[in-house]
Protein backbone atom coordinates (compact mmCIF):
# COMPACT_ATOMS: atom_id res chain seq x y z
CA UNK A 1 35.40 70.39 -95.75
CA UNK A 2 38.65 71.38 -94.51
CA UNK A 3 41.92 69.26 -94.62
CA UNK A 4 42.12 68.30 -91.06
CA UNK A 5 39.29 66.70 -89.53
CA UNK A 6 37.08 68.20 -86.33
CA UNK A 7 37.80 64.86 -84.29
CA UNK A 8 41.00 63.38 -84.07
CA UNK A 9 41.74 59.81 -81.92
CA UNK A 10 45.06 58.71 -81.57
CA UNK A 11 45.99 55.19 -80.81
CA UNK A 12 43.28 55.02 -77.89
CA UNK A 13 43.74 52.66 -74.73
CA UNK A 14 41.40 53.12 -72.33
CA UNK A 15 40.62 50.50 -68.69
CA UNK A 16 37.87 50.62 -66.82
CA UNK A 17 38.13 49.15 -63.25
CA UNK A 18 41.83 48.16 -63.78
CA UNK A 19 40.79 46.60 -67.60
CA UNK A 20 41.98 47.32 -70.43
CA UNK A 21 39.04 47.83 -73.00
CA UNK A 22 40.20 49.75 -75.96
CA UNK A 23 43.46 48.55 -77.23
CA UNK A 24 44.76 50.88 -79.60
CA UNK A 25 41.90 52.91 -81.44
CA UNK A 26 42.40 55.65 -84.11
CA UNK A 27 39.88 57.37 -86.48
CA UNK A 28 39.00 60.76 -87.92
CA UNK A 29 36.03 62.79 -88.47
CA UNK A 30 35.16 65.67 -90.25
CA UNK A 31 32.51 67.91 -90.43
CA UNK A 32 30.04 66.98 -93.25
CA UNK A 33 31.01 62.93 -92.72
CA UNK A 34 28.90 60.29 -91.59
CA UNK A 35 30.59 57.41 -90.41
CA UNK A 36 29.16 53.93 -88.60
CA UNK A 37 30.73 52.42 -86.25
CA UNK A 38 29.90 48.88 -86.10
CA UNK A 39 30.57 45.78 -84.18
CA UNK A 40 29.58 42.71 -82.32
CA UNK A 41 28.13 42.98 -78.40
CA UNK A 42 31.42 43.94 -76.13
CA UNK A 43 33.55 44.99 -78.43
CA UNK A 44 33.94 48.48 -77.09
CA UNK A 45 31.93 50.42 -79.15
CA UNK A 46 30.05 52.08 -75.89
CA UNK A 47 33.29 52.55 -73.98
CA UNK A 48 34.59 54.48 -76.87
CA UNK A 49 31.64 56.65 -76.95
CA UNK A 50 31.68 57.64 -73.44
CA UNK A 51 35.42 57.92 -73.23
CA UNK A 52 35.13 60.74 -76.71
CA UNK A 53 32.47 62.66 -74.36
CA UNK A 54 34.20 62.14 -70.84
CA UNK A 55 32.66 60.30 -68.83
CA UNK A 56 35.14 59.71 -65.37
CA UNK A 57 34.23 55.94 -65.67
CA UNK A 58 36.84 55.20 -68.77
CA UNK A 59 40.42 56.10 -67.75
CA UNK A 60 42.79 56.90 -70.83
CA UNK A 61 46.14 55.30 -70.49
CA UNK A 62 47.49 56.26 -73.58
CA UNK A 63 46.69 58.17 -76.81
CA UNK A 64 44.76 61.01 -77.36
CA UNK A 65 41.64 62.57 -78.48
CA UNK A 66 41.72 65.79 -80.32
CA UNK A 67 39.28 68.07 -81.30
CA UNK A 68 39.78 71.08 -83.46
CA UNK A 69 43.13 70.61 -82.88
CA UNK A 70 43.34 70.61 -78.99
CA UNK A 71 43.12 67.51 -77.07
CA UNK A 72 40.14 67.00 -74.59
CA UNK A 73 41.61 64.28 -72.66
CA UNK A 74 41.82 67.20 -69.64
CA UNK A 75 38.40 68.89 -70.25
CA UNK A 76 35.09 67.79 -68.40
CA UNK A 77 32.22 66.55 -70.09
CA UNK A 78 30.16 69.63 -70.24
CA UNK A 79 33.42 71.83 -71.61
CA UNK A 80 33.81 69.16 -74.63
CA UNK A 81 30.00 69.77 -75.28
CA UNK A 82 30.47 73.60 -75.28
CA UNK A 83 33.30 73.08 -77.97
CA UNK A 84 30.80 71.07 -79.62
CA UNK A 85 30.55 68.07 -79.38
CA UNK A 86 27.60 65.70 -78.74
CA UNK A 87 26.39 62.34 -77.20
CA UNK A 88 23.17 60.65 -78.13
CA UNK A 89 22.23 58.56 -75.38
CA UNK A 90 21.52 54.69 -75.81
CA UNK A 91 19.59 54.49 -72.56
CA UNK A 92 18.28 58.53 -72.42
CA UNK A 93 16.93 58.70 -68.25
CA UNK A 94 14.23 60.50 -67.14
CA UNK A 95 13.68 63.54 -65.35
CA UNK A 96 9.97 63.38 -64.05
CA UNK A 97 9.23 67.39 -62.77
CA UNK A 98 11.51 68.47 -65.48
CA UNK A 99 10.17 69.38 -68.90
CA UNK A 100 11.35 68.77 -72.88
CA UNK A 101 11.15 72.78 -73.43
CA UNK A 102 12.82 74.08 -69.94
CA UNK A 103 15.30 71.17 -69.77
CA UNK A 104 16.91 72.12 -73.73
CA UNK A 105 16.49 75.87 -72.78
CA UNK A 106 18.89 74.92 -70.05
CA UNK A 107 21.09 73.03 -72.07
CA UNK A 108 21.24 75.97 -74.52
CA UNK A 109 22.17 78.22 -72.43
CA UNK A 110 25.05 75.72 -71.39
CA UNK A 111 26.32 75.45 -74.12
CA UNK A 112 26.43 79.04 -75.51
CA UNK A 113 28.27 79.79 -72.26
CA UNK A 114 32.10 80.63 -72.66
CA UNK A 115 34.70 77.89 -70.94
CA UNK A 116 35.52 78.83 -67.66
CA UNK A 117 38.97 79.79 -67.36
CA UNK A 118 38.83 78.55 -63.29
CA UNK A 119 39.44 75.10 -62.13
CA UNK A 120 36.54 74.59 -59.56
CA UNK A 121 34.19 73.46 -61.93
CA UNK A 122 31.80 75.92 -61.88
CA UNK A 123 29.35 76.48 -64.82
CA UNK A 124 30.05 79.55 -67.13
CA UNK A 125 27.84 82.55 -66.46
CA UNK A 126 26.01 84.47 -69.39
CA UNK A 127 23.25 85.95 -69.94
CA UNK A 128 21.24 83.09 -71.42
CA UNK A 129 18.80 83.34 -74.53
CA UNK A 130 15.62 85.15 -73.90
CA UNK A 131 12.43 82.86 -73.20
CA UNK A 132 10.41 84.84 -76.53
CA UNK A 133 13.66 83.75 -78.81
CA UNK A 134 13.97 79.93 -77.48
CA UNK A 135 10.43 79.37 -78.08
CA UNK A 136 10.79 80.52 -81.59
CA UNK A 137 13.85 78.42 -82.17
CA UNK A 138 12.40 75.56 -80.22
CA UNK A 139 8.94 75.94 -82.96
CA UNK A 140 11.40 76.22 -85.62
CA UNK A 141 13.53 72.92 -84.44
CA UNK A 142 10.45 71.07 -83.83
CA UNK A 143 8.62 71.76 -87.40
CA UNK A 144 12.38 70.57 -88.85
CA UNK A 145 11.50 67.02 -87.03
CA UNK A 146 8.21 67.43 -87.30
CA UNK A 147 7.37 67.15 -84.18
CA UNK A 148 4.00 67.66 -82.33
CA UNK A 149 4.56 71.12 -79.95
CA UNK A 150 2.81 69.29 -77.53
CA UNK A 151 5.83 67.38 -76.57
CA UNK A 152 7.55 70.20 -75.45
CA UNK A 153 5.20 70.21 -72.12
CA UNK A 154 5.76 66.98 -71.35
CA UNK A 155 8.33 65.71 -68.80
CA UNK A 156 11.76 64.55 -69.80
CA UNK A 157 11.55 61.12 -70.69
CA UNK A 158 9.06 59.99 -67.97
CA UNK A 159 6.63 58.00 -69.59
CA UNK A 160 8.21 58.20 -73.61
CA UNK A 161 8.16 55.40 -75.54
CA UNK A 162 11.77 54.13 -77.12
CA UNK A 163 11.16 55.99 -80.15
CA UNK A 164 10.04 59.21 -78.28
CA UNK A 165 13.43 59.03 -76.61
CA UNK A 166 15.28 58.97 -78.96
CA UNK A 167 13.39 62.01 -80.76
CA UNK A 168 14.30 63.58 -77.84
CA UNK A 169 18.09 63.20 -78.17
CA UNK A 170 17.79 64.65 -81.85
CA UNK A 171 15.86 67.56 -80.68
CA UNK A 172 18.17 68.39 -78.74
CA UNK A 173 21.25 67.58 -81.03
CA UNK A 174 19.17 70.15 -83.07
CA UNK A 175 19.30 72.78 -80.63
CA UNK A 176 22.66 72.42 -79.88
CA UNK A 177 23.73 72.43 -83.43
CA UNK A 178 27.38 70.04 -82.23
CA UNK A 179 30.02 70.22 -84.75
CA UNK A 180 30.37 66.23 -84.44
CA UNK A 181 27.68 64.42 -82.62
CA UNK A 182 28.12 60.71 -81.29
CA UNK A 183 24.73 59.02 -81.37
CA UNK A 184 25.32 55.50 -79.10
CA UNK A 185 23.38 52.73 -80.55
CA UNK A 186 20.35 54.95 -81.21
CA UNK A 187 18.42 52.31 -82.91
CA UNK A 188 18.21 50.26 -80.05
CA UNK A 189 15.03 49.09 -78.79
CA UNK A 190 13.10 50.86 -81.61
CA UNK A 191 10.45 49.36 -84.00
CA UNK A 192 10.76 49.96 -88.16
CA UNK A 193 8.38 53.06 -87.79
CA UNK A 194 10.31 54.72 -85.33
CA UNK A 195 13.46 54.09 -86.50
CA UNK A 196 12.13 55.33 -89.68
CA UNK A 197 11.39 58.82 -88.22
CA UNK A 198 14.63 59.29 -85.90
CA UNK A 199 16.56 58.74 -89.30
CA UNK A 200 14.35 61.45 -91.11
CA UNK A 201 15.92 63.65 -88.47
CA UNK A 202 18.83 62.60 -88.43
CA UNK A 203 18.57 63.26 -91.90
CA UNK A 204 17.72 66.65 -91.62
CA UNK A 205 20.42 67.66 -89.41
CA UNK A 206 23.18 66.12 -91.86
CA UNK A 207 25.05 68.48 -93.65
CA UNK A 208 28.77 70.19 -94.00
CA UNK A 209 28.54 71.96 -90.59
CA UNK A 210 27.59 68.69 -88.94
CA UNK A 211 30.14 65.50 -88.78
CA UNK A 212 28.09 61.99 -87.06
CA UNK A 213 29.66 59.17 -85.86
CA UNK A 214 26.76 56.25 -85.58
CA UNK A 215 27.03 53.55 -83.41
CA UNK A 216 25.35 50.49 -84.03
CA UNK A 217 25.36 46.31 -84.08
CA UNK A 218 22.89 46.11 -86.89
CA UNK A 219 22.69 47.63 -90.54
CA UNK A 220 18.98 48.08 -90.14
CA UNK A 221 19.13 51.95 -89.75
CA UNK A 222 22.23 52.14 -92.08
CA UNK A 223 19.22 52.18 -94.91
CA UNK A 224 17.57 54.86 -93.90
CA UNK A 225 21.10 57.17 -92.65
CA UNK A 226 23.68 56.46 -95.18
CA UNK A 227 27.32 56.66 -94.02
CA UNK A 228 30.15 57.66 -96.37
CA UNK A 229 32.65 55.47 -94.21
CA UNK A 230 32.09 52.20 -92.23
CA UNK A 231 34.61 51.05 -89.49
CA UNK A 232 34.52 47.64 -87.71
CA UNK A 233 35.29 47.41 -84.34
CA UNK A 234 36.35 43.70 -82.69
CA UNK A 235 38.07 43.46 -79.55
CA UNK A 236 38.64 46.44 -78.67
CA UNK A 237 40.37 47.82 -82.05
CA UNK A 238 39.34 48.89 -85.52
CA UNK A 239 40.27 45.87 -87.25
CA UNK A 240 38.74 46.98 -91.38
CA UNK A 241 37.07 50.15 -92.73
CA UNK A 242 35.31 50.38 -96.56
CA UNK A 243 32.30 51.85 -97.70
CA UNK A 244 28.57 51.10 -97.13
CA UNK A 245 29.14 48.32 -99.21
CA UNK A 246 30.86 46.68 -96.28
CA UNK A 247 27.45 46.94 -93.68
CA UNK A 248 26.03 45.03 -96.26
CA UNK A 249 28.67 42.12 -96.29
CA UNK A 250 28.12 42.06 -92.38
CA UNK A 251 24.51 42.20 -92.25
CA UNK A 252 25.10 38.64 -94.70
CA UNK A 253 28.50 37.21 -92.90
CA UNK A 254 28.33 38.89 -89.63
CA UNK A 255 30.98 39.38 -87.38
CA UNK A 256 33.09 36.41 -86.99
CA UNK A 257 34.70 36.57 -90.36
CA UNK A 258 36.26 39.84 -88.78
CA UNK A 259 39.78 38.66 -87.62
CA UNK A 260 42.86 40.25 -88.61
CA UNK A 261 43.31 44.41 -88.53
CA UNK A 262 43.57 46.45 -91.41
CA UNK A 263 44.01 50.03 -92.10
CA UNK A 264 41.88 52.07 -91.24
CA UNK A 265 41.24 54.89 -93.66
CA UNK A 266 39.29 58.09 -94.14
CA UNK A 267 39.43 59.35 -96.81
């Protein structure tokens, strides 16, 4: 791992509708890390995700968000996903007409595109991977998650249970191969056995060319992905940061004992 880490935020304030929701956020992340972000219901924790992947919705007023050294803060959504990074969905919608295999060969091809050096907003034009190739890397991907080929015909999310959802979003964080990927509560609505397998690959993805930052109210899935660094998030700040040792003292204190800051570190 190098020195300075992938994903940089710098005393973050960000409003939405006039309000001020994040009051003053900063964290790093580098490849090979796992960090969990935790906190009660309301505390931000969604409104930071969206705001690290663009969404118009969450208006910065102050600080900054770098990634590999360049801030994104100016960049649409689908430019800060062709630098690499990635957003797991807590709520993943469905596309009915649209299938698992043609919608991530789209996405591919998206983000293997070079950024567009115009300002219209106009998706990047490249000759996109050959359909022989993506089905062999899509086979390949799906044997890594061990996942049935069958889902690949189905369409996107219409009919999928939580835990085939979610599968979904890791497939295609697989694909993708992000250099940090922010998964958004991804253990929500899921029972043990499918939280079970969307950690196995999870799991299987992890490794020194991929940094995760893991959203989540509960420790439940923190025993089956183990983070190096836990940060608690209250009000709109990072008010403590330890171990996975300090998941634990949550899951048995929970959140109210969480009042005053205190630095935040990352290494």
């Amino acid at each position: 791992m190098g020195n300075t880490p992938e994903l940089i935020v710098k005393d973050l304030h960000v409003s939405v509708e006039g309000k001020e929701i994040l009051k003053g956020l900063s964290l790093a992340v580098r490849k090979g890390e796992i960090h969990a972000l935790m906190g009660p219901n309301g505390s931000g924790k969604s409104t930071f995700a969206n705001t690290l992947m663009g969404h118009p919705r969450y208006a910065v007023t102050a600080g900054d968000i770098l990634f590999k050294g360049e801030s994104v803060l100016g960049m649409e959504a689908d430019e800060r996903s062709r630098r690499g990074l990635f957003m797991a969905f807590q709520y993943p919608v469905a596309i009915p007409g649209v299938t698992v295999a043609n919608f991530l060969r789209t996405a591919l091809n998206a983000r293997l595109a070079p950024a567009h050096d115009g300002t219209d907003g106009r998706v990047p034009q490249k000759k996109g991977i050959n359909p022989k190739e993506f089905r062999g890397l899509l086979r390949e991907r799906m044997g890594l998650l061990r996942m049935d080929e069958s889902f690949a015909g189905r369409y996107l999310n219409d009919g999928f249970s939580g835990g085939e959802k979610k599968r979904a979003e890791i497939l295609q964080m697989a694909l993708l191969k992000p250099e940090i990927a922010i998964m958004d509560e991804t253990d929500s609505g899921l029972d043990i056995d499918a939280l079970k397998v969307v950690a196995q690959g999870v799991n299987s993805l992890a490794g020194p060319e991929l940094g995760v930052l893991l959203i989540t109210h509960y420790n439940r899935i923190l025993n089956y992905i183990k983070p190096r660094f836990v940060h608690v998030m209250k009000d709109g700040r990072l008010q403590m940061s330890g171990g996975p040792e300090l998941a634990v003292e949550l899951e048995s204190k929970g959140y109210d004992w969480v009042r005053e800051p205190k630095e935040v570190e990352t290494r």
